[in-house]
Protein backbone atom coordinates (compact mmCIF):
# COMPACT_ATOMS: atom_id res chain seq x y z
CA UNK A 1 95.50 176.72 5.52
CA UNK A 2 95.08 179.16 2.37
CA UNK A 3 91.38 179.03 2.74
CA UNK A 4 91.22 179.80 6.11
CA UNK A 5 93.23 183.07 6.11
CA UNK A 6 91.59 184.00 3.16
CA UNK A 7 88.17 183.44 5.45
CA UNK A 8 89.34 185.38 8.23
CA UNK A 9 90.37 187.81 5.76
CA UNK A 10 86.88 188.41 4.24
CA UNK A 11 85.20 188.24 7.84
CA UNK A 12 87.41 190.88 8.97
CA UNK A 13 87.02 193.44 5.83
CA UNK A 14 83.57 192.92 5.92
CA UNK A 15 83.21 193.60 9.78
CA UNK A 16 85.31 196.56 9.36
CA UNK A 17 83.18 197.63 7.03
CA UNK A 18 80.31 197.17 8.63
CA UNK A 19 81.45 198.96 11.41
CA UNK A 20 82.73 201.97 9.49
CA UNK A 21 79.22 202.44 7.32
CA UNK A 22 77.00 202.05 10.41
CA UNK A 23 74.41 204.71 11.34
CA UNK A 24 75.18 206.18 15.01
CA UNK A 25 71.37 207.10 15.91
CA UNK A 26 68.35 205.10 15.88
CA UNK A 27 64.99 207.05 16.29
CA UNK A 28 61.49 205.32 16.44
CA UNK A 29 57.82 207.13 16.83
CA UNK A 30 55.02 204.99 18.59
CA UNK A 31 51.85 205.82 18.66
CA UNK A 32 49.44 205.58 21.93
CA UNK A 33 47.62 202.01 21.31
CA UNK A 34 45.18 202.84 24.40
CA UNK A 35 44.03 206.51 22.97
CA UNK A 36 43.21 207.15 19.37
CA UNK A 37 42.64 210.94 20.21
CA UNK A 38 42.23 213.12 22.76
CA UNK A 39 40.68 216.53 23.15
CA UNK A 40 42.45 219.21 25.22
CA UNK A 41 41.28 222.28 26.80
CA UNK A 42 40.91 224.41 24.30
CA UNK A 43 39.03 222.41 22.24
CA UNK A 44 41.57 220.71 19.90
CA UNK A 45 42.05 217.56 19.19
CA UNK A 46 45.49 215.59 19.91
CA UNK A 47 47.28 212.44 18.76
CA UNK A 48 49.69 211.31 21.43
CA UNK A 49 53.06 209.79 20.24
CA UNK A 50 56.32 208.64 22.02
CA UNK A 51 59.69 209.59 20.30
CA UNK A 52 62.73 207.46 21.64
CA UNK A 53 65.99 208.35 19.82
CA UNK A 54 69.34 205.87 20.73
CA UNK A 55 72.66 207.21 20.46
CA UNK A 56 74.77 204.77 19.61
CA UNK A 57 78.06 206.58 19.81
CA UNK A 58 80.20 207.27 22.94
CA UNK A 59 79.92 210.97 22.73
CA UNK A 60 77.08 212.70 24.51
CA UNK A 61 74.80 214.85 22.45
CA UNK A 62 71.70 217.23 23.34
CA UNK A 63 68.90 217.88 21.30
């Protein structure tokens, strides 16, 4: 019965924890697989990427 307290204990704290210490945005860059460059316009080259940030926090925020 002592052991499994002391279990649930240790799960809890380290949930908590985990919880507590855990980043609230994720952000990943991908790069275009289909283009490797691209030329606009004006002459210059371009790399196209795609930036998707996650909020992972109930509160709304702009960038």
């Amino acid at each position: 019965m002592i052991a499994y307290g002391l279990f649930t204990m240790i799960i809890f704290t380290l949930t908590s924890y985990w919880i507590s210490t855990r980043i609230p945005l994720e952000a990943s860059i991908l790069r275009d697989r289909n283009m490797l460059y691209r030329t606009n316009y004006l002459g210059i080259v371009e790399n196209t990427y795609t930036l998707k940030i996650l909020n992972k926090t109930q509160r709304k925020f702009t960038l």
